[in-house]
N, C-alpha and C. Protein backbone atom coordinates (compact mmCIF):
# COMPACT_ATOMS: atom_id res chain seq x y z
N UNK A 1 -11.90 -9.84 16.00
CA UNK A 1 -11.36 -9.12 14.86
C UNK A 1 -12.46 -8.35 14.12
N UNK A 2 -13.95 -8.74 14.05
CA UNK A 2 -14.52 -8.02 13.74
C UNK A 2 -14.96 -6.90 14.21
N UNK A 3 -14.47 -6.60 15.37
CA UNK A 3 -15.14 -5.47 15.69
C UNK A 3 -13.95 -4.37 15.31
N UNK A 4 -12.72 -4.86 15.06
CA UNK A 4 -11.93 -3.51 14.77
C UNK A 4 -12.45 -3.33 13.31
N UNK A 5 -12.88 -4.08 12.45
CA UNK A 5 -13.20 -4.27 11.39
C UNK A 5 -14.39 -3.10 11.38
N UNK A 6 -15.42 -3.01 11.84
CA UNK A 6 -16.31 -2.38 12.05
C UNK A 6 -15.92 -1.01 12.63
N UNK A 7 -15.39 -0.85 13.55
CA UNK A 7 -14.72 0.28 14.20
C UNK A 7 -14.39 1.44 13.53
N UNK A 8 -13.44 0.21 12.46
CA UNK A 8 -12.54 1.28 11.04
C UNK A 8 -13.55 1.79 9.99
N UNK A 9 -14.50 0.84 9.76
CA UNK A 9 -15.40 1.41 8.72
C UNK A 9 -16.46 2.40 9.71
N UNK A 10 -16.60 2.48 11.07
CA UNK A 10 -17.52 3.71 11.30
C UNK A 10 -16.92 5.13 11.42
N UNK A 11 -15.20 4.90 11.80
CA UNK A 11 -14.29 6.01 12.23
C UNK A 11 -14.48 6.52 10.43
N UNK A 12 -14.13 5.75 9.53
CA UNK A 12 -14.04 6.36 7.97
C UNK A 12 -15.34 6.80 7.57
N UNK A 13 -16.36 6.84 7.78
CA UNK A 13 -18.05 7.02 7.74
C UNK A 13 -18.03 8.53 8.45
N UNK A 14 -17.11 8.90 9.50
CA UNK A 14 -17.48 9.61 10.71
C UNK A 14 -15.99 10.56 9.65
N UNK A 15 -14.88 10.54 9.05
CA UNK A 15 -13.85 11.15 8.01
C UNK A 15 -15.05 11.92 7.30
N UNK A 16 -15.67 10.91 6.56
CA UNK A 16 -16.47 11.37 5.31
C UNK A 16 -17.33 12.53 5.95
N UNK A 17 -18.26 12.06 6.87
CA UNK A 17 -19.16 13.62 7.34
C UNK A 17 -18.27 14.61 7.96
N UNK A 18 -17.19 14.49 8.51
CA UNK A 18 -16.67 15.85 8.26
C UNK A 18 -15.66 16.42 6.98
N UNK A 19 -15.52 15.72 5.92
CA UNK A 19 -15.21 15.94 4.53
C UNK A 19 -16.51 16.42 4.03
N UNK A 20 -17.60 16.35 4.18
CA UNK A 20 -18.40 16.56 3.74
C UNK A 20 -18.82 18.13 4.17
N UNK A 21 -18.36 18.59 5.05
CA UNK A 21 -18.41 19.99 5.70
C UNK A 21 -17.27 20.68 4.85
N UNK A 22 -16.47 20.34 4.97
CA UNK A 22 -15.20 21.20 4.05
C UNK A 22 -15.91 21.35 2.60
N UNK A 23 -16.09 20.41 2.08
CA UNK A 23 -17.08 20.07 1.16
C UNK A 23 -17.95 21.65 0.43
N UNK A 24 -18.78 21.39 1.70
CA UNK A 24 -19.87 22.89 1.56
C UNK A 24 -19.07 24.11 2.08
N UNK A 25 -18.16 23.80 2.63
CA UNK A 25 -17.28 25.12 3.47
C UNK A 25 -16.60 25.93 2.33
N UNK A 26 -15.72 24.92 1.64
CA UNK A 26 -14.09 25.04 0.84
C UNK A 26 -14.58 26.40 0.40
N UNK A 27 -13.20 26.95 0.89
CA UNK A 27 -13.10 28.62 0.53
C UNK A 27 -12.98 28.66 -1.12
N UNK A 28 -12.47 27.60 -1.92
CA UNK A 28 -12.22 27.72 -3.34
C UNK A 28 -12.37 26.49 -3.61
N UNK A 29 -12.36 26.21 -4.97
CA UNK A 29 -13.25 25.27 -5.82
C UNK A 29 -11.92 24.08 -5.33
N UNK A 30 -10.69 24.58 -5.70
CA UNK A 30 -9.69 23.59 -5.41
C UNK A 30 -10.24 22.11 -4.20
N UNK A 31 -9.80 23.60 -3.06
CA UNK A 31 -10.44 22.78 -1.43
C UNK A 31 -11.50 21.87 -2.10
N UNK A 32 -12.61 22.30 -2.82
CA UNK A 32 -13.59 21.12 -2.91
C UNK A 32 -13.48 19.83 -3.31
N UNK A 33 -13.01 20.51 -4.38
CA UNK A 33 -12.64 18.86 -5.29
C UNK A 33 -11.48 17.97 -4.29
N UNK A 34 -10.72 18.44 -3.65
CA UNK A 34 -9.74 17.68 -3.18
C UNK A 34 -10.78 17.00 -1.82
N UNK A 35 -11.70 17.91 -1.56
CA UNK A 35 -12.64 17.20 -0.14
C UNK A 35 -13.00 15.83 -1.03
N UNK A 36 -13.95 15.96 -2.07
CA UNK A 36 -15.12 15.26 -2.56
C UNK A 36 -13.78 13.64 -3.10
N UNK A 37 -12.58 13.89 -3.73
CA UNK A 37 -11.60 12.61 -3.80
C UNK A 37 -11.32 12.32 -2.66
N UNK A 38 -11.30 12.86 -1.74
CA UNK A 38 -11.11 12.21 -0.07
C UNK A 38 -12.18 11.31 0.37
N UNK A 39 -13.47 11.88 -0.07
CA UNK A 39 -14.51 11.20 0.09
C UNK A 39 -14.50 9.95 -0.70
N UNK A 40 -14.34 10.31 -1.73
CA UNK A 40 -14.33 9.02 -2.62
C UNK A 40 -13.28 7.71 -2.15
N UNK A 41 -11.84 8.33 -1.86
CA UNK A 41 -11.33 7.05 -1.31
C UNK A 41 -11.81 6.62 0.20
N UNK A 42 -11.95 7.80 0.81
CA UNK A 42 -12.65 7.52 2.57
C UNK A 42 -13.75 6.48 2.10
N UNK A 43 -14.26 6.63 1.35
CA UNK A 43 -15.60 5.65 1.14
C UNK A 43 -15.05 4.23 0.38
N UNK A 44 -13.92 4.23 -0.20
CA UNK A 44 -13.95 2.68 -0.92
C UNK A 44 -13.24 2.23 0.23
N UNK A 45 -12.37 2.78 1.48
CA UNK A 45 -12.17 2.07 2.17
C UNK A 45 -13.02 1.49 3.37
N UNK A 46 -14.10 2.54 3.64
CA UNK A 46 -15.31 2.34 4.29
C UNK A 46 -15.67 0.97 3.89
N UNK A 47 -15.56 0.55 2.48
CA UNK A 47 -16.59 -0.29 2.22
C UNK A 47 -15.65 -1.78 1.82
N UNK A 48 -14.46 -1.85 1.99
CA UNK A 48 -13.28 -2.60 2.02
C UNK A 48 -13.47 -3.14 3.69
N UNK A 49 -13.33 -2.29 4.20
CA UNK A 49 -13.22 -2.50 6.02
C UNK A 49 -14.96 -3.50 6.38
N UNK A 50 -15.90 -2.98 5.66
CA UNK A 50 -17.63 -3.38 5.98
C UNK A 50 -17.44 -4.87 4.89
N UNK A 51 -16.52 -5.08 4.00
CA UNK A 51 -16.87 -6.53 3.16
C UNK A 51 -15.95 -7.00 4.37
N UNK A 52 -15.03 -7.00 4.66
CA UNK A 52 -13.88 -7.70 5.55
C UNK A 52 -15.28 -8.45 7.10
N UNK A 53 -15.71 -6.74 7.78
CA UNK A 53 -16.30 -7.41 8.56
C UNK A 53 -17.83 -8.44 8.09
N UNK A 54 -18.57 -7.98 6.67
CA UNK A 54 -19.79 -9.22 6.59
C UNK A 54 -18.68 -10.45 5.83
N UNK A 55 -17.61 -10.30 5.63
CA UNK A 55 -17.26 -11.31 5.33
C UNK A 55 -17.78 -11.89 3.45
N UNK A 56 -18.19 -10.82 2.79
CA UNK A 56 -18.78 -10.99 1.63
C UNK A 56 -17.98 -10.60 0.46
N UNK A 57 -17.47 -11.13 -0.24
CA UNK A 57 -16.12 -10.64 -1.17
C UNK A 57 -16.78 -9.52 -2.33
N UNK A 58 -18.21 -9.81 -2.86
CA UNK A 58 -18.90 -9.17 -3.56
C UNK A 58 -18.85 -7.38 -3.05
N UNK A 59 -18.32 -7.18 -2.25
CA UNK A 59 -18.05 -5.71 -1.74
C UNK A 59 -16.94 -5.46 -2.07
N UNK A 60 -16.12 -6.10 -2.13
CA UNK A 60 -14.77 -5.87 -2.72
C UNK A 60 -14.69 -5.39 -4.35
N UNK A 61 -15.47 -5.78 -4.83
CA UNK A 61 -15.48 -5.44 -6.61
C UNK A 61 -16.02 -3.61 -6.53
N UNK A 62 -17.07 -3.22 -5.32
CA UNK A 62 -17.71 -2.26 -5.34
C UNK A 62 -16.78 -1.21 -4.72
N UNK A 63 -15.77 -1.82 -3.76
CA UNK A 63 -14.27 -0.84 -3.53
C UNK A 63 -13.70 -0.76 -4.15
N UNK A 64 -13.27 -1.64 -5.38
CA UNK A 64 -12.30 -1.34 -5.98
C UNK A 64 -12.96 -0.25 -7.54
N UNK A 65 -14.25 -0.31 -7.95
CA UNK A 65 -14.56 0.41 -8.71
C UNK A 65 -14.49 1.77 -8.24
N UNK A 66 -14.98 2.14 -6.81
CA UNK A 66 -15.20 3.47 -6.45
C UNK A 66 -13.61 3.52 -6.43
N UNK A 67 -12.77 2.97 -5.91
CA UNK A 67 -11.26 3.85 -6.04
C UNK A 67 -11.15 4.27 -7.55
N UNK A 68 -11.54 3.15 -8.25
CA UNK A 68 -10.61 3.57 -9.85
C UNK A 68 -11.40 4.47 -10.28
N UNK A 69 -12.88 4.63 -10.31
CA UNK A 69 -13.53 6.02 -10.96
C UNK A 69 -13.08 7.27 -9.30
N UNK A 70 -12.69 7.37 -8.52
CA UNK A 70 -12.27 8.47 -7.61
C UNK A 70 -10.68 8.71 -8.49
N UNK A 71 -10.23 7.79 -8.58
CA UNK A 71 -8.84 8.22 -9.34
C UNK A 71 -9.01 8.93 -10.93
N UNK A 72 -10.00 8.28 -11.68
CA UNK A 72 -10.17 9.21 -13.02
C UNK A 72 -11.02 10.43 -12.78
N UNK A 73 -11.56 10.32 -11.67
CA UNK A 73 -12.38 11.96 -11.18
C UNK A 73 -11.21 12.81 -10.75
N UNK A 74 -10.11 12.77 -10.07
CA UNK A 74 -9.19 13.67 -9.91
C UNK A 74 -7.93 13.81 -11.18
N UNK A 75 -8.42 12.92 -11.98
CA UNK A 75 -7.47 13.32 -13.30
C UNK A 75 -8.71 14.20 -13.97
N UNK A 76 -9.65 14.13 -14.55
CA UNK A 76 -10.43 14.93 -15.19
C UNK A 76 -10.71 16.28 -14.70
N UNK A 77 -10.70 16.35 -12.92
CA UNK A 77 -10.59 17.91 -12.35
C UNK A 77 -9.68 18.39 -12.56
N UNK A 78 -8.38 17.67 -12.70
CA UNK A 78 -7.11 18.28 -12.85
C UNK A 78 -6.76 19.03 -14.27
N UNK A 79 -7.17 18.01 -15.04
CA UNK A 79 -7.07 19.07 -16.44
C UNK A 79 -8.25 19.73 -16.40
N UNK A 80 -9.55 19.47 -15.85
CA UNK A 80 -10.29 20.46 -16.09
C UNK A 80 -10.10 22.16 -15.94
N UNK A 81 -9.41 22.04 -14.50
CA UNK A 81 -9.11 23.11 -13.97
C UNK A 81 -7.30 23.46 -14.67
N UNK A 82 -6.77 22.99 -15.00
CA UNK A 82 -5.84 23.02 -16.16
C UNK A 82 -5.45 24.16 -16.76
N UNK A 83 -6.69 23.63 -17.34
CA UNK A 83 -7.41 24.32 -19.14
C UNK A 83 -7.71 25.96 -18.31
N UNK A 84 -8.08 26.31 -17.43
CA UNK A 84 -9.02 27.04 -16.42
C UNK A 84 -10.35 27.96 -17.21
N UNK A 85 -11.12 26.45 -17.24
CA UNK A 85 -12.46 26.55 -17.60
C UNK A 85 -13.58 26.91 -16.53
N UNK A 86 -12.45 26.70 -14.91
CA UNK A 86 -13.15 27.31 -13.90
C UNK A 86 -13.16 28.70 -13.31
């Protein structure tokens, strides 16, 4: 079981670097921000899938923070861009 465990967190590692191209690519600011919250959840699950396989629950507190600040980062772009201060 650990190795699907591992598997999932390198396939989501391997999401993120090509989010990370759209990233620098995105034809408009939109595309970006929506890459960089992809990243953000691609990564708390990265790191959900890597506590599962070391088996260390203390990774779990560090997934669940990156989801909840990735979730108030796409409310603050949202009205940011809102307002259109961009």
């Amino acid at each position: 079981m650990k190795d699907v465990f591992i598997s999932v967190c390198i396939a989501q590692l391997v999401i993120v670097g090509l989010l990370l191209i759209r990233l620098a690519r995105g034809p408009s600011i939109t595309d970006r921000i929506v890459a960089l919250n992809t990243i953000s959840a691609e990564s708390a699950l990265a790191v959900l899938f890597f506590s599962a396989y070391a088996g260390r629950t203390v990774y779990l507190d560090a997934a669940l923070w990156l989801a909840s600040f990735s979730y108030l980062g796409a409310i603050f772009w949202a009205r940011y861009l809102e307002r259109g201060l961009l």
